[in-house]
N, C-alpha and C. Protein backbone atom coordinates (compact mmCIF):
# COMPACT_ATOMS: atom_id res chain seq x y z
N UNK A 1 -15.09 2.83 -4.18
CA UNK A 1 -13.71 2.38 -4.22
C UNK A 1 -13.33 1.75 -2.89
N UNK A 2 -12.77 0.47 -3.24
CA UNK A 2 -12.11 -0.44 -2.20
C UNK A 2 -10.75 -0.43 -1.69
N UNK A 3 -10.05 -0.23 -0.98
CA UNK A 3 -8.58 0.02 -0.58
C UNK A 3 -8.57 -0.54 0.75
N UNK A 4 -7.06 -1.16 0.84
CA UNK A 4 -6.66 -1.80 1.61
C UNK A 4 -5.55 -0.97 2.09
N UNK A 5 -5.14 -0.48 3.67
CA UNK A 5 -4.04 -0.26 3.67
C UNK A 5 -3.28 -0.79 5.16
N UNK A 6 -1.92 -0.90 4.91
CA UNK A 6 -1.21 -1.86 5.52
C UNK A 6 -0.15 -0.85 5.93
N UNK A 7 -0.09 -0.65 7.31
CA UNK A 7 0.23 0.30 8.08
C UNK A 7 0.45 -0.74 9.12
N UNK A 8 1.61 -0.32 9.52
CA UNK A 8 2.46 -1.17 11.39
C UNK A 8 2.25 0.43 12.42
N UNK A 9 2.09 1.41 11.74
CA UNK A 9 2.46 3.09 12.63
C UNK A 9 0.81 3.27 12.84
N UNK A 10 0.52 2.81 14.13
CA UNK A 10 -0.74 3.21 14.12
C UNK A 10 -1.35 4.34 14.13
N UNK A 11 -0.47 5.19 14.70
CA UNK A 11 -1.11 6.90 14.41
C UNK A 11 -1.26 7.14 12.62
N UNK A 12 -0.08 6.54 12.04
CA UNK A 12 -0.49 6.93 10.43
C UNK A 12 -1.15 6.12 10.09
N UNK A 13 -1.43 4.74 10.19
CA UNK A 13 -2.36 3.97 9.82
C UNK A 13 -4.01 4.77 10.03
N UNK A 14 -4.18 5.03 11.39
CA UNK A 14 -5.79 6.24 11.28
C UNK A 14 -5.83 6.94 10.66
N UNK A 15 -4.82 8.08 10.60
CA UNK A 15 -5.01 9.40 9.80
C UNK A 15 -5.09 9.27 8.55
N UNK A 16 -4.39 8.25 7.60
CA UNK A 16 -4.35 8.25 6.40
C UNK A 16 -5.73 7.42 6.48
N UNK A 17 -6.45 6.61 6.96
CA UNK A 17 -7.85 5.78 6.95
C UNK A 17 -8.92 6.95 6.97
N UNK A 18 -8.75 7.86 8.23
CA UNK A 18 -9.72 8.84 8.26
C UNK A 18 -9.64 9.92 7.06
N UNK A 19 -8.49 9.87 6.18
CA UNK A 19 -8.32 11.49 5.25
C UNK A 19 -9.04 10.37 4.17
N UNK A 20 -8.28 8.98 3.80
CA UNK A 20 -8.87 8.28 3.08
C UNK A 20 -10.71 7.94 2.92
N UNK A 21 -11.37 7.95 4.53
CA UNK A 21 -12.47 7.84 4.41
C UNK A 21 -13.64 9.13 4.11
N UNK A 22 -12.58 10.16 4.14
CA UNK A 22 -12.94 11.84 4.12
C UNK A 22 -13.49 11.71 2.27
N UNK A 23 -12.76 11.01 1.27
CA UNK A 23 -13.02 11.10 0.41
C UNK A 23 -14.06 9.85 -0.53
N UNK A 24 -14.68 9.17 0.73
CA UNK A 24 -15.54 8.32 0.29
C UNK A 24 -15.23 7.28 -0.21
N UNK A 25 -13.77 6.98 0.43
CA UNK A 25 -13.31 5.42 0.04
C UNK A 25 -13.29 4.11 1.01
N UNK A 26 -13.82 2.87 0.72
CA UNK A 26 -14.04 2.11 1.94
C UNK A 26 -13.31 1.67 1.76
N UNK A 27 -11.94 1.97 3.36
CA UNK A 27 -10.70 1.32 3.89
C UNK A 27 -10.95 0.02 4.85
N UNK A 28 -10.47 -0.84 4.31
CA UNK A 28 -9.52 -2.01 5.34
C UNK A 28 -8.21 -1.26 5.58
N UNK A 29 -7.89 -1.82 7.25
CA UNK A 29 -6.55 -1.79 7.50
C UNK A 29 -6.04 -3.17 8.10
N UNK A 30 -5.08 -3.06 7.68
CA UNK A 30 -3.82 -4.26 8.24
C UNK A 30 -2.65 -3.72 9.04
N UNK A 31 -2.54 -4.17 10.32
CA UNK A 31 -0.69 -3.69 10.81
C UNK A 31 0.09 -4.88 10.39
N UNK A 32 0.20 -5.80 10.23
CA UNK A 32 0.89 -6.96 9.97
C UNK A 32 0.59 -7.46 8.27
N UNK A 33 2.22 -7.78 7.79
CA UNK A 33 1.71 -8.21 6.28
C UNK A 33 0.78 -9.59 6.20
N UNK A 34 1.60 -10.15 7.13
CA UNK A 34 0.43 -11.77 7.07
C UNK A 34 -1.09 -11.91 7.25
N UNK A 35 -1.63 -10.92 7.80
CA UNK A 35 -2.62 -10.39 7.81
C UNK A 35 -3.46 -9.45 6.82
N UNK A 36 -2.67 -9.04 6.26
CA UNK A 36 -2.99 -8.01 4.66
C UNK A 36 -3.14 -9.42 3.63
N UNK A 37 -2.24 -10.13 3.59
CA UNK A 37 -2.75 -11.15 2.61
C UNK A 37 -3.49 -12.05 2.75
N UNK A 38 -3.75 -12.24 4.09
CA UNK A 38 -5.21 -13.07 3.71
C UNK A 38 -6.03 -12.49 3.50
N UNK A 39 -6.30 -11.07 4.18
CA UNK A 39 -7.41 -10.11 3.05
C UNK A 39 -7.50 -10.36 1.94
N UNK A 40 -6.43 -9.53 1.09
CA UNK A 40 -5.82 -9.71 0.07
C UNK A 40 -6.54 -10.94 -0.75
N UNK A 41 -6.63 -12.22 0.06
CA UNK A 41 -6.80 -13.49 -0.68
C UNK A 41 -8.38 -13.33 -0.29
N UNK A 42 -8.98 -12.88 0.34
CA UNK A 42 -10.18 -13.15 0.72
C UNK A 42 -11.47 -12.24 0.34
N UNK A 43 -10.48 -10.57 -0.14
CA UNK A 43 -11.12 -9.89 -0.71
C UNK A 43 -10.75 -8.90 -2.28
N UNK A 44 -11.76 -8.42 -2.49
CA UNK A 44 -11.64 -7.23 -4.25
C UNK A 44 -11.17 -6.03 -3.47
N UNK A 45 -9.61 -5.96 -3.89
CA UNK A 45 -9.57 -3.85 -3.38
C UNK A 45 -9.28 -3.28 -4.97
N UNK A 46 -9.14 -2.11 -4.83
CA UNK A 46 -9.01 -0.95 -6.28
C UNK A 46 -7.69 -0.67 -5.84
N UNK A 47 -7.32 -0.24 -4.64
CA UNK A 47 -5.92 -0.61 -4.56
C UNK A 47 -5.52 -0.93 -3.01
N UNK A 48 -3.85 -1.15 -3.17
CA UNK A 48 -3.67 -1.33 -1.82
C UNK A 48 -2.62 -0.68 -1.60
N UNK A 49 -2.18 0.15 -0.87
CA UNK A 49 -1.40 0.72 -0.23
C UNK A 49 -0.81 -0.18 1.25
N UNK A 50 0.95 0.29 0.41
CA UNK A 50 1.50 -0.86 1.46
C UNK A 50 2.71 -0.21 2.03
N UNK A 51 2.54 -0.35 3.41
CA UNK A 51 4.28 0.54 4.07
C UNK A 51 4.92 -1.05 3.69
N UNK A 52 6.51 -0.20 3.50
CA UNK A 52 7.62 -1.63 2.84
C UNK A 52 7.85 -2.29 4.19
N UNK A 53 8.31 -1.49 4.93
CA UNK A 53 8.87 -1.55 6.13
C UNK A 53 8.01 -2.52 7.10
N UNK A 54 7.27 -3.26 6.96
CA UNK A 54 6.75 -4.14 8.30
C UNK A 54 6.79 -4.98 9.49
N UNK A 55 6.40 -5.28 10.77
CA UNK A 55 7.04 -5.59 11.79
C UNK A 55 7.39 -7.06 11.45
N UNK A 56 6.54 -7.87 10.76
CA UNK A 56 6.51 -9.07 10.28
C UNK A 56 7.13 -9.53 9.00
N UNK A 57 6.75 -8.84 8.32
CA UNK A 57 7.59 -9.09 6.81
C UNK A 57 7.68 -7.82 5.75
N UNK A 58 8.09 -7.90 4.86
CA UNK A 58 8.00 -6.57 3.82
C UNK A 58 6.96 -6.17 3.25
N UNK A 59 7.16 -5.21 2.52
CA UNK A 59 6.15 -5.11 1.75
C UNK A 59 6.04 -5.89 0.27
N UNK A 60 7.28 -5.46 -0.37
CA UNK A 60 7.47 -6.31 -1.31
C UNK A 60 6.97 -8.04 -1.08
N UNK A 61 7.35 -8.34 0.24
CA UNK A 61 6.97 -10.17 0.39
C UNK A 61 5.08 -9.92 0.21
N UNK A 62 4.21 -9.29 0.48
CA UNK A 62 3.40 -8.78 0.23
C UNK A 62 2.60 -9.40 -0.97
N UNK A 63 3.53 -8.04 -1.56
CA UNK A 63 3.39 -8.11 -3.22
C UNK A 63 3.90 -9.76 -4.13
N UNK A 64 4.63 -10.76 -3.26
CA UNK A 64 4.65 -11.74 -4.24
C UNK A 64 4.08 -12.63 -3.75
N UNK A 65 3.12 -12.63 -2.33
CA UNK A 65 2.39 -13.45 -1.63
C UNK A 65 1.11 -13.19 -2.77
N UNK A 66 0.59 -12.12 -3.28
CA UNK A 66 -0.54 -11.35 -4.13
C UNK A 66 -0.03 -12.26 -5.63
N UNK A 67 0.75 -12.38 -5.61
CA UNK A 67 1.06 -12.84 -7.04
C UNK A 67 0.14 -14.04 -7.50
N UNK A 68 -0.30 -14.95 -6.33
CA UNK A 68 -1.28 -15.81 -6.39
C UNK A 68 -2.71 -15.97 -7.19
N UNK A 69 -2.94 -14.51 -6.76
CA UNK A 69 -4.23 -13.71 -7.39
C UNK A 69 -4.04 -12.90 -8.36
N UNK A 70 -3.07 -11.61 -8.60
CA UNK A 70 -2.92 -11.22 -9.24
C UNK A 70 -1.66 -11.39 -10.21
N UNK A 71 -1.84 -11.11 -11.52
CA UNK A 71 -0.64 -10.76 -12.54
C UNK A 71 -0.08 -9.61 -12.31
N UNK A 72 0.87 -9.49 -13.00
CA UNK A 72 2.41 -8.34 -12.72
C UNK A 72 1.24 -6.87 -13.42
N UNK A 73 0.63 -6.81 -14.14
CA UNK A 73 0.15 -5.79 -14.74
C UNK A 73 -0.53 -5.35 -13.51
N UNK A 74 -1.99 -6.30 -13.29
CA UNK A 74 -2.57 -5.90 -12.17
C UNK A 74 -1.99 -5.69 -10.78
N UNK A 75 -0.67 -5.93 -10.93
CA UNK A 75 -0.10 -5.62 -9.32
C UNK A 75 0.47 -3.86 -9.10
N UNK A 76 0.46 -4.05 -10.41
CA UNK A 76 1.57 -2.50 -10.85
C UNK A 76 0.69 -1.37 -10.73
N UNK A 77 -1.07 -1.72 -11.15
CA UNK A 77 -1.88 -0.81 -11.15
C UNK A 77 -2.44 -0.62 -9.62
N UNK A 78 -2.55 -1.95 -8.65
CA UNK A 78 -3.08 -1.83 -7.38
C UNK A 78 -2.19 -1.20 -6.40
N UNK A 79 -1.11 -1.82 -6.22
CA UNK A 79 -0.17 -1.64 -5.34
C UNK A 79 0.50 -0.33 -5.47
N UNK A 80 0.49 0.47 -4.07
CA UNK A 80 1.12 2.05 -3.66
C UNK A 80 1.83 1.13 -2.35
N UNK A 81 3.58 1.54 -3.10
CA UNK A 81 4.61 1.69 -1.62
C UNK A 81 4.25 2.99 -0.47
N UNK A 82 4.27 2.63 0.23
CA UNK A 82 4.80 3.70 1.39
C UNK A 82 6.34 3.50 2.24
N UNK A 83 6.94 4.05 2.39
CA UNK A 83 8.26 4.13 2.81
C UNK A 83 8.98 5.18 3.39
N UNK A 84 9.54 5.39 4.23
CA UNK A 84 10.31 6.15 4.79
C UNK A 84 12.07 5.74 4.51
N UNK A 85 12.11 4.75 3.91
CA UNK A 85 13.56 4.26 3.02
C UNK A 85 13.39 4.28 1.99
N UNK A 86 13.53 5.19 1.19
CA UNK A 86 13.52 5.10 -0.12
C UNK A 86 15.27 5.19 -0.78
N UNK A 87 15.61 4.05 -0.67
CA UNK A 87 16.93 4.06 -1.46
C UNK A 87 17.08 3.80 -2.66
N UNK A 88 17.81 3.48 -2.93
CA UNK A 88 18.25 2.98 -4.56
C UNK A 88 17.57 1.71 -5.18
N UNK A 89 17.77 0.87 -4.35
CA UNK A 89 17.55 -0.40 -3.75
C UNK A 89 16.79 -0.69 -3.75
N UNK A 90 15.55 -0.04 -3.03
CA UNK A 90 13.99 0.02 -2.95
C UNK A 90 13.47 0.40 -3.93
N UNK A 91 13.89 1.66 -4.83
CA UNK A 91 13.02 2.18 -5.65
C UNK A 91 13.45 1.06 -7.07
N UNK A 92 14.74 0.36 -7.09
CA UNK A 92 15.01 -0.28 -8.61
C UNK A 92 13.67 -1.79 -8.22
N UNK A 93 13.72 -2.36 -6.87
CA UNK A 93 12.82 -3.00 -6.78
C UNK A 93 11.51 -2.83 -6.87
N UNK A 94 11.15 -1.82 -6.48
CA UNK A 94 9.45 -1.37 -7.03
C UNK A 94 9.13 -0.97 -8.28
N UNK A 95 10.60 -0.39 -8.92
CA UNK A 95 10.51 -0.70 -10.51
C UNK A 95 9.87 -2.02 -10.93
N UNK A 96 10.56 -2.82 -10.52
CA UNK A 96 10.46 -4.75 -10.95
C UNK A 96 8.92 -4.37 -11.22
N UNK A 97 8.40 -4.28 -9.94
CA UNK A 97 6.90 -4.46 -10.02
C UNK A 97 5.92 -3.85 -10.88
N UNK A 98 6.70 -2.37 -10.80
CA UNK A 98 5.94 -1.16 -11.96
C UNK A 98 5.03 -0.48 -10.47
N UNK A 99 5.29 -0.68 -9.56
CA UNK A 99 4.46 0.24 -8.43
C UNK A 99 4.71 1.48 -8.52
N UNK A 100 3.94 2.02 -8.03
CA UNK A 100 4.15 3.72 -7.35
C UNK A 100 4.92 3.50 -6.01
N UNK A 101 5.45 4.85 -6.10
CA UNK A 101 6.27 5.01 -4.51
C UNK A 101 6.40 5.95 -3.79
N UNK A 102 5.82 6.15 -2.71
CA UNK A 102 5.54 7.17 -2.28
C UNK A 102 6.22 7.36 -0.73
N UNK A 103 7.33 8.46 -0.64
CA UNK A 103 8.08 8.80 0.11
C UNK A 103 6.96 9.21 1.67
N UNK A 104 7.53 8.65 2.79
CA UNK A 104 7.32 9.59 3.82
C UNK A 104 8.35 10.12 4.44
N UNK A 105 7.97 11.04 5.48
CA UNK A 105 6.78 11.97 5.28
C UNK A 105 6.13 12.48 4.15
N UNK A 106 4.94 12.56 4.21
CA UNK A 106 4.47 12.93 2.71
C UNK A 106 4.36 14.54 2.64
N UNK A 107 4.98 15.03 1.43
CA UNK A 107 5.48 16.53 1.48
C UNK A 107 3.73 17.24 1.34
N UNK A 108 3.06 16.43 0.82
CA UNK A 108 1.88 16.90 0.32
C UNK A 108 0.79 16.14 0.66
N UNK A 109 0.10 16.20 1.95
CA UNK A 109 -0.60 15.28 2.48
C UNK A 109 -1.75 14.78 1.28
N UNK A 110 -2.41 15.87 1.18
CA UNK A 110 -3.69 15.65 0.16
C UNK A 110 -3.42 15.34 -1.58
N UNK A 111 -2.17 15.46 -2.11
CA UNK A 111 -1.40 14.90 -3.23
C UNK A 111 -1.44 13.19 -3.21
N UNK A 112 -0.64 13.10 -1.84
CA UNK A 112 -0.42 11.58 -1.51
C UNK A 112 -2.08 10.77 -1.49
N UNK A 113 -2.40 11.45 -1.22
CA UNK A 113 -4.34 10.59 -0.77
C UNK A 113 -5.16 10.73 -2.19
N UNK A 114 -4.20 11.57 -2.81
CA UNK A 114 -4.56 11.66 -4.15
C UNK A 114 -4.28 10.34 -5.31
N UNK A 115 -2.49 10.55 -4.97
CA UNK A 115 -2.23 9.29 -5.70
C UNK A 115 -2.66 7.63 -5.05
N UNK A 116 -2.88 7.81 -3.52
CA UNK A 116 -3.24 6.75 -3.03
C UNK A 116 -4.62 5.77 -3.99
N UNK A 117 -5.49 6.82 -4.19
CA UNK A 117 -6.88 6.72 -4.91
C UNK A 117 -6.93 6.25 -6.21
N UNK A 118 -5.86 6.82 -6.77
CA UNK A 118 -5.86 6.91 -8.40
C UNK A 118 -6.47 8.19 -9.06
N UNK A 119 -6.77 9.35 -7.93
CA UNK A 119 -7.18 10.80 -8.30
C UNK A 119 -6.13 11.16 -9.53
């Protein structure tokens, strides 16, 4: 399994790479979204995990930069929010997409690395 994850917090960007690589998944990371999508464009992930919040652009802008490559089905199955804003707002928009959303702090470290995977 291939995963991409797109982290600006570099302490959580490692830890979630290292718990992620604990379970035998080969991580890319990105701190910048403009940088996740040319991955994105350049490579196959199983999924990608994306903080919304980025220093450069959103996450969501992300997700419709991907639209290129992928359809709305396949975006809904790849794409995991990460967020520490989870408002109203955010979550009716990651509806749009059909993503998962996953609150930080994560109440359940090894849950979250769970759903990160597709465990």
């Amino acid at each position: 399994m291939k995963i991409l994850l797109i982290e600006d917090e570099i302490l959580i960007q490692k830890s979630l790479q290292k718990l992620l690589e604990k379970k035998g998944v080969d991580v890319d990371v990105a701190s910048q979204g403009r940088e996740a999508i040319e991955l994105i464009k350049a490579n196959s992930y199983d999924r990608i995990v994306c903080d919304l919040m980025l220093k450069d652009i959103t996450g969501f802008d992300v997700i419709e930069e991907s639209k290129s490559r992928y359809n709305l089905d396949e975006i809904s199955n790849l794409f995991v929010i990460i967020t520490a804003y989870s408002s109203e707002q955010v979550l009716e928009k990651a509806r749009k997409y059909n993503c998962l959303v996953l609150n930080k702090p994560f109440e359940d470290i090894s849950k979250a690395i769970n759903t990160m995977i597709g465990a």
